[in-house]
Protein backbone atom coordinates (compact mmCIF):
# COMPACT_ATOMS: atom_id res chain seq x y z
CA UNK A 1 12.51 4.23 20.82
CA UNK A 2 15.59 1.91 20.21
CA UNK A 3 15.42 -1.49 20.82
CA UNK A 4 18.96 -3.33 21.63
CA UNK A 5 19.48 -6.73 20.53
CA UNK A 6 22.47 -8.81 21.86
CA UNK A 7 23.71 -11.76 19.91
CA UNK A 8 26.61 -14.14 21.35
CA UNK A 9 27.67 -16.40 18.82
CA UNK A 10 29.98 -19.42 20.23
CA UNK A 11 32.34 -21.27 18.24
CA UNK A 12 34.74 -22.71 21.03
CA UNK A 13 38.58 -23.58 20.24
CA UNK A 14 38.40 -21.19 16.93
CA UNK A 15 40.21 -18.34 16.82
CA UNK A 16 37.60 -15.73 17.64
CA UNK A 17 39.41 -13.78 14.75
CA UNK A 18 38.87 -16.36 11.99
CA UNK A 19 35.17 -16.48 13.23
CA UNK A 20 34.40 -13.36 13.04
CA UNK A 21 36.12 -12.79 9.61
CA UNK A 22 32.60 -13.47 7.52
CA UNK A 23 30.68 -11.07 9.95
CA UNK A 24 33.22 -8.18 9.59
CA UNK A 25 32.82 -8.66 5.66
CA UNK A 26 28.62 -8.98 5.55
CA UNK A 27 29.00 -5.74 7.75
CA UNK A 28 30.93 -4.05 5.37
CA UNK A 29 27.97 -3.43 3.68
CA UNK A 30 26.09 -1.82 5.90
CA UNK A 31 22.29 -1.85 3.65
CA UNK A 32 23.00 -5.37 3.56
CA UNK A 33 23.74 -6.15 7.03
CA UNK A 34 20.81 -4.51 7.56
CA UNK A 35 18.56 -6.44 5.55
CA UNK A 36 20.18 -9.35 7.61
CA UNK A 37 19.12 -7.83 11.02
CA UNK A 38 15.61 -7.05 9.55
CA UNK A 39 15.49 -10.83 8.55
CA UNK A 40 16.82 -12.25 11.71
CA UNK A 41 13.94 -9.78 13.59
CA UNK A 42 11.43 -11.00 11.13
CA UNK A 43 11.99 -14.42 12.23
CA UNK A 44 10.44 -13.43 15.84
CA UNK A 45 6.76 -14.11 16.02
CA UNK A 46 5.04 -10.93 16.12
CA UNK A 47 8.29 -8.94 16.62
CA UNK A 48 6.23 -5.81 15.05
CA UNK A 49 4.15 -5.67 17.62
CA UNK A 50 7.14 -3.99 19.67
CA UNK A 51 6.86 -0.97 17.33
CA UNK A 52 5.55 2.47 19.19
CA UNK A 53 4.65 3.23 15.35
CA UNK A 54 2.48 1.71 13.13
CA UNK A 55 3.88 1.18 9.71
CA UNK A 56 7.45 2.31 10.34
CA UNK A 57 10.17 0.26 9.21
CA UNK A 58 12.96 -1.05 11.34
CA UNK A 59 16.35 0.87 10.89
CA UNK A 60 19.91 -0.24 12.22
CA UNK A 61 21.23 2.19 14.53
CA UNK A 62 24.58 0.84 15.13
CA UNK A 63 26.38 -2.59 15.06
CA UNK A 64 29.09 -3.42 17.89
CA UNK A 65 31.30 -6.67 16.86
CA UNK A 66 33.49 -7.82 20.04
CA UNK A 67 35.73 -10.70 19.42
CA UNK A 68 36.49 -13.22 22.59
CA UNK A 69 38.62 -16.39 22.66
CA UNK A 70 37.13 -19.10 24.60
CA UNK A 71 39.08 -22.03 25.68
CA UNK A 72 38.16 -25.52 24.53
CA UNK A 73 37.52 -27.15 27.88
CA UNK A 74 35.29 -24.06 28.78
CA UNK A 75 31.36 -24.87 29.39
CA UNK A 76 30.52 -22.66 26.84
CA UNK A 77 31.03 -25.02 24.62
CA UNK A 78 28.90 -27.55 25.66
CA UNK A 79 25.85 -25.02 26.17
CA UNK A 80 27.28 -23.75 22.53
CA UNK A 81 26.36 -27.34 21.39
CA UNK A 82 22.88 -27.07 22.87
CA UNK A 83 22.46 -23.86 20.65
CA UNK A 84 23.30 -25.96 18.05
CA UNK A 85 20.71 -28.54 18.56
CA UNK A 86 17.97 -26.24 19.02
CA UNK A 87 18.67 -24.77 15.65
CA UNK A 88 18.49 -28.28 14.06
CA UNK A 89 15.13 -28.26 15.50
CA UNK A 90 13.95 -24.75 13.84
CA UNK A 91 15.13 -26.03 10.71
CA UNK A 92 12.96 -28.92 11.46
CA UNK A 93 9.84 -26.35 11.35
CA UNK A 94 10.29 -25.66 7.24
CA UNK A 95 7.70 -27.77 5.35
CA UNK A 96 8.73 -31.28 3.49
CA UNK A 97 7.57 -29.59 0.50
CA UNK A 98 9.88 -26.08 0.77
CA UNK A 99 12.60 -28.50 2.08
CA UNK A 100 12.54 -30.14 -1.41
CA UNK A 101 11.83 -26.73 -3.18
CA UNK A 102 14.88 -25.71 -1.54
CA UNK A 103 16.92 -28.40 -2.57
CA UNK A 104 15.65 -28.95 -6.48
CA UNK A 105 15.50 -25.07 -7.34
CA UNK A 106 18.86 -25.05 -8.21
CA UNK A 107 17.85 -28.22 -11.01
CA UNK A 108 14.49 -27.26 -11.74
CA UNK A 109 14.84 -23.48 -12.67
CA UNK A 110 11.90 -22.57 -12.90
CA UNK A 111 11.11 -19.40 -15.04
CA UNK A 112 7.45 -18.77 -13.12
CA UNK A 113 6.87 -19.56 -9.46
CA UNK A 114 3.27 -19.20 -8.77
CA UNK A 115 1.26 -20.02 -5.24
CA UNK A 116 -1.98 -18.64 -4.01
CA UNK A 117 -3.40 -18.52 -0.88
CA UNK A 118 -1.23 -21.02 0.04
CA UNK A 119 0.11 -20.86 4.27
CA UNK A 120 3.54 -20.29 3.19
CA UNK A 121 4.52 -17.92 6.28
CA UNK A 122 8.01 -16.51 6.91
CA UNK A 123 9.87 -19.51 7.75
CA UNK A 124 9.06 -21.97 4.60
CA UNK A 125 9.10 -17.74 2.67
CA UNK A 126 12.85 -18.03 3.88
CA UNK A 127 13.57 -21.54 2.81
CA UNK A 128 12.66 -20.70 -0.63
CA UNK A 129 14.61 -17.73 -1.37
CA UNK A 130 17.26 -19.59 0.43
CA UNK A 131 16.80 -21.94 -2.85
CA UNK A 132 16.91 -19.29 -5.17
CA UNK A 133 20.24 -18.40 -4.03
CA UNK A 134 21.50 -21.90 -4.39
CA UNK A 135 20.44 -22.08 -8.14
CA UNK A 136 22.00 -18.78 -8.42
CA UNK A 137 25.27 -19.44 -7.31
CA UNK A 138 25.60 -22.88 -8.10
CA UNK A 139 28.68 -23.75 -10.62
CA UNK A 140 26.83 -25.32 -13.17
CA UNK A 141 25.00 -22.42 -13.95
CA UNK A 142 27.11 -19.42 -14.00
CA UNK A 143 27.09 -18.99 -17.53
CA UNK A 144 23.61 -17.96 -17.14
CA UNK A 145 22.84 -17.69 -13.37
CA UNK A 146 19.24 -15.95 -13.39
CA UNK A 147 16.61 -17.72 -14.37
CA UNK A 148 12.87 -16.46 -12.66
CA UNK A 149 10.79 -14.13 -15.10
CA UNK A 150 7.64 -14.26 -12.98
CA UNK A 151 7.14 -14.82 -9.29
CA UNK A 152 3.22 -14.39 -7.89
CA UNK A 153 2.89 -15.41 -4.51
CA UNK A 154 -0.86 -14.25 -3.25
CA UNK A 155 -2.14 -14.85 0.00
CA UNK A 156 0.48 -16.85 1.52
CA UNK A 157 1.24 -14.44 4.73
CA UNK A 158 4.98 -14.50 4.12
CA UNK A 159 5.04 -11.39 5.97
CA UNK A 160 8.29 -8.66 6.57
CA UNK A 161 10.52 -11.37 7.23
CA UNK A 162 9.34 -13.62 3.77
CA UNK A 163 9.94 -10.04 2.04
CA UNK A 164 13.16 -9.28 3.55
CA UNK A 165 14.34 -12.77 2.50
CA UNK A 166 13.22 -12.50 -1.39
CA UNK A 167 14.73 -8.89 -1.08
CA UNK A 168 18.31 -10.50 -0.47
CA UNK A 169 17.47 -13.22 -3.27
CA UNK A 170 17.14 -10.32 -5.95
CA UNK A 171 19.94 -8.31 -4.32
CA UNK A 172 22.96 -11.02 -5.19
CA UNK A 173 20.63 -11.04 -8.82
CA UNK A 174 18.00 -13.61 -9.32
CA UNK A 175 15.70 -10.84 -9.87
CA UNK A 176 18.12 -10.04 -13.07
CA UNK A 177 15.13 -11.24 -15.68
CA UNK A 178 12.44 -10.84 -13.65
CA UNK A 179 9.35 -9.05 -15.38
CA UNK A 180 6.51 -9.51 -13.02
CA UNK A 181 6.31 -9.77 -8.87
CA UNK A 182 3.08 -10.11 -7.43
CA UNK A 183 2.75 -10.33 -3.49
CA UNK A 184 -0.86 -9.08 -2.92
CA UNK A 185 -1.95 -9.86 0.75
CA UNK A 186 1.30 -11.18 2.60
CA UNK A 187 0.78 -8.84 5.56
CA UNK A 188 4.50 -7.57 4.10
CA UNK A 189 4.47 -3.98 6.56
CA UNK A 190 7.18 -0.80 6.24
CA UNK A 191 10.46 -3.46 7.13
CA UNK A 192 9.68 -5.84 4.57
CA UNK A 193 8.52 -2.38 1.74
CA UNK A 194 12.03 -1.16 2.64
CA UNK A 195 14.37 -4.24 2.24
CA UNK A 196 12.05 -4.93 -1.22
CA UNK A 197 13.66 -1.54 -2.17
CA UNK A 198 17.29 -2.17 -1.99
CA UNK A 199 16.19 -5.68 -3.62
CA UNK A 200 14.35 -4.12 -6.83
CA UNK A 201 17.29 -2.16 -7.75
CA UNK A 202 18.47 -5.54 -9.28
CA UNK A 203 15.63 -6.19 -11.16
CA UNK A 204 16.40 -3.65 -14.08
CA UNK A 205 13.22 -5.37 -16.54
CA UNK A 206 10.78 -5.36 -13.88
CA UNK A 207 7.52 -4.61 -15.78
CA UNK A 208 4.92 -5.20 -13.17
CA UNK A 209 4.80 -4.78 -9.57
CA UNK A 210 1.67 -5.41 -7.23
CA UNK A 211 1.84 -5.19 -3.49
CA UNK A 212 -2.38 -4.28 -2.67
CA UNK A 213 -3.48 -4.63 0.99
CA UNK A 214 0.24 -4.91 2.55
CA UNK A 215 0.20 -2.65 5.11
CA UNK A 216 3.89 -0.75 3.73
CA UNK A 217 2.88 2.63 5.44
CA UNK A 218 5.84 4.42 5.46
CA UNK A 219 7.98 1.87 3.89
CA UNK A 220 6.43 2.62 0.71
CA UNK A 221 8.85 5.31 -0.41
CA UNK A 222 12.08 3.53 0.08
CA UNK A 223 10.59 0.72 -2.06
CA UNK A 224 9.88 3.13 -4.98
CA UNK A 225 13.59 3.81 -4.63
CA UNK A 226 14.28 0.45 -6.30
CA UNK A 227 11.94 0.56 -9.42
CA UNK A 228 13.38 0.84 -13.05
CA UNK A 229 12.54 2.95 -15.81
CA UNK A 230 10.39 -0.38 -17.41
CA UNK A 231 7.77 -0.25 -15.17
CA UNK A 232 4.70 -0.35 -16.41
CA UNK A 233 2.42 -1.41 -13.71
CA UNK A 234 2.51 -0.82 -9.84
CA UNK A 235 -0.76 -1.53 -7.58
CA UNK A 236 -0.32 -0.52 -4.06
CA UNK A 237 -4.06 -0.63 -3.47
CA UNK A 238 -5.69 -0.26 0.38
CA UNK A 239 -2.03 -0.92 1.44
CA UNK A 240 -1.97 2.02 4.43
CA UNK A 241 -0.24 5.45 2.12
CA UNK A 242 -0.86 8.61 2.97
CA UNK A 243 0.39 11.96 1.96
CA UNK A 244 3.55 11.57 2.17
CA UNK A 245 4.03 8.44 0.28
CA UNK A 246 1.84 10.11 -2.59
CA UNK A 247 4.15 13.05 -2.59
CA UNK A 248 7.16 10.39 -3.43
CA UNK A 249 4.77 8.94 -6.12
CA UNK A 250 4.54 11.80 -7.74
CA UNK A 251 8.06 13.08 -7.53
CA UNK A 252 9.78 9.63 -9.13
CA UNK A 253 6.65 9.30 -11.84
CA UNK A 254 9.28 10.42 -14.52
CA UNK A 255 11.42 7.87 -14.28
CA UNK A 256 8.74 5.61 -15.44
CA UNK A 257 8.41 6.35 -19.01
CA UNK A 258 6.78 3.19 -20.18
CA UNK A 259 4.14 3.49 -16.90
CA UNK A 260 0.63 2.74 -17.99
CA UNK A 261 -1.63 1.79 -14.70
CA UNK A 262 -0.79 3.19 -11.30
CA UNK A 263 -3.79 2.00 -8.56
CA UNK A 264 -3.38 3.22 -5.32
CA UNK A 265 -7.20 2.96 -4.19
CA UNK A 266 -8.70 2.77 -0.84
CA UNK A 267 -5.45 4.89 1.09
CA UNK A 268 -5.87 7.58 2.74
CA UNK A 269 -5.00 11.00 1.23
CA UNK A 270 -5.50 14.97 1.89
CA UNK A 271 -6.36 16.87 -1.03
CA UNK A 272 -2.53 17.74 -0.81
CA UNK A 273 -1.81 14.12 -1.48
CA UNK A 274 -4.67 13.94 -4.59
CA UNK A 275 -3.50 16.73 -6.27
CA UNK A 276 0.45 15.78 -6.78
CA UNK A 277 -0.60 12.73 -7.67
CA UNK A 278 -3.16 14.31 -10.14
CA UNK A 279 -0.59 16.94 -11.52
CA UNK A 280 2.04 13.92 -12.26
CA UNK A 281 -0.26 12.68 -14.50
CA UNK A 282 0.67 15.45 -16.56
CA UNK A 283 4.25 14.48 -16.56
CA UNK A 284 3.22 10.95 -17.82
CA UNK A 285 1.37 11.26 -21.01
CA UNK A 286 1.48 7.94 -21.43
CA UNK A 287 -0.30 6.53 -18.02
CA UNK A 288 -3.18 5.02 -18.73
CA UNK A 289 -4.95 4.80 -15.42
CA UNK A 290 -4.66 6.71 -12.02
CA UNK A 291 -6.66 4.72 -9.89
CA UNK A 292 -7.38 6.89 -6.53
CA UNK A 293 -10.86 5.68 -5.52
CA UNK A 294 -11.23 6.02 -2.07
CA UNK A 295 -8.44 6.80 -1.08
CA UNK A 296 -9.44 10.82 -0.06
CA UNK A 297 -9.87 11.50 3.27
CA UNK A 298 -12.37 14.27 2.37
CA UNK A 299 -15.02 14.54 0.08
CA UNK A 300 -14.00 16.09 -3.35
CA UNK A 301 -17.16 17.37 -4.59
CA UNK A 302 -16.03 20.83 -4.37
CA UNK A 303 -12.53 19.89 -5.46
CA UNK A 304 -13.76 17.94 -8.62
CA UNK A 305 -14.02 20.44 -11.37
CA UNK A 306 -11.06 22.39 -10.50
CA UNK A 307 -9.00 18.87 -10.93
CA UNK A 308 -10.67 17.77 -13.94
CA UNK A 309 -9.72 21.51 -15.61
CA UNK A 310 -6.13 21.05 -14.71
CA UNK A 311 -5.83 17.77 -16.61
CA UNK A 312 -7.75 19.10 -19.91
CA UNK A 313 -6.06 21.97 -20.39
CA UNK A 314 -2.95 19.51 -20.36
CA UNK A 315 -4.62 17.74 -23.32
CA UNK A 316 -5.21 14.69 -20.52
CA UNK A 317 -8.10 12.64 -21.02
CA UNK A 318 -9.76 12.73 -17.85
CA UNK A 319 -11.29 9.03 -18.00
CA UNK A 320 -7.66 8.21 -16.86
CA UNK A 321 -8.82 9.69 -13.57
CA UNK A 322 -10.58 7.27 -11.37
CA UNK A 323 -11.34 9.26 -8.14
């Protein structure tokens, strides 16, 4: 089911031309503008809740731009001014201490962020990557632009809307050194799994990525769409994949050459599901650990042996197998 969303944006006595200039370039790119629309959505409390489909990830349709000139003695522009003011007050709702964040990131560059079980939420979520992008761009340090290795943000409930935000941060590159991203319980569903994908691609020494009990459902696949070849560690633990995201597992497990622990326990799998992800393993000879407990929808018993042959007579050891 679509859902339409009409936006009206009022700058009165400009020429609706030159206002419309920077939204005609950000729509250029139209996996960008996307990300944009999924971060504007995010911003709605429980804006997921619309979704006939559990787990599935927003996706832009079609964009309409329509450009009208509005005199300056209209009333729109008073009411425009209202706008205004209430978005002073949203602003008003980030925390004094992601306001400062925001403002000393670009100083401070930080190589590790690290918060745990800390109530950031979406909106303080976007003020920091909003600070990320500052330090980024900023003039004084475009010699050397990127500075984050490590980011670990745990338990802080930053949700699709925090992810789509840190998804544009490493998009325009401060994900260009990062080695390690941990966002294990941030309620981050399919929206926020599919904007981290376009986001990852810019991360090309990405070591580690952990994502256990988000619910990415169906997102998950786009997201694996964005992981390099130095990956060594991805946990996706109790985080809602089924079949078919253990299907994509399996079929991008080769780009991975330097992969050593891949956990995706407590999911829920057919056998179908198990087995591709069994038979990759003997594709990467260097994986130390498939972790699949609990995550079969049906009990393996019977299954067990037959499994455990394929991987010896691939020379596999089969304590890499946790089922």
């Amino acid at each position: 089911s679509d859902l339409k969303v009409e936006v009206m944006l009022k700058a009165p006595g400009v020429k609706a031309a030159w206002a419309s200039a920077a939204l005609q370039r950000l729509m250029a790119d139209a996996e960008i503008f996307s990300n944009h629309i999924a971060e504007v959505l995010g911003s709605v409390p429980q804006i997921w809740l619309l979704q006939l489909k559990d787990g599935e990830p927003f996706t832009m349709v079609r964009a309409d731009l329509e450009e009208m000139d509005i005199a300056r003695d209209s009333d729109l522009a008073e009411r425009a001014r209202s706008k205004a003011s209430e978005i002073e007050e949203m602003t008003a709702l980030v925390d004094t201490e992601f306001v400062e964040l925001r403002k000393n990131l670009m100083w401070s560059r930080p190589k590790s962020m690290q918060y745990a079980f800390h109530q950031i939420g979406e909106v303080n979520a976007r003020a920091m990557c909003e600070g990320l992008e500052m330090a980024y761009n900023a003039d004084h340090a475009q010699k050397d632009p990127s500075h984050l290795e490590e980011i670990s943000i745990w338990g802080c409930s930053i949700g699709n809307g925090g992810a789509v935000a840190l998804a544009n941060a490493l998009a325009i590159g401060c994900g260009e050194k990062l080695q390690s991203i941990i966002l294990d319980e941030n309620d981050i569903g399919a929206a926020g799994a599919k904007a981290l994908g376009v986001g990852l691609q810019s991360c090309p020494f990405l070591r580690e990525l952990s994502l256990p009990k988000n619910p990415l459902g169906k997102g998950f696949a786009s997201l694996l769409t964005g992981l390099g070849p130095n990956l060594k560690v991805l946990d996706a633990a109790e985080a809602n994949l089924d079949d078919e995201a253990a299907l994509a597992t399996s079929k991008t497990i080769t780009r991975w050459p330097f992969l050593r622990s891949l956990r995706l326990a407590g999911n829920a799998m057919t056998l179908l599901g198990i087995e591709a992800l069994v038979r990759s393993m003997l594709l990467a000879k260097d994986l130390q650990q498939l972790d699949l407990r609990g995550s079969s929808t049906t009990p393996l018993a019977v299954e067990w042996h037959r499994l455990m042959k394929l991987l010896q007579k691939g020379n596999i050891d089969t304590r890499k197998l946790r089922l």
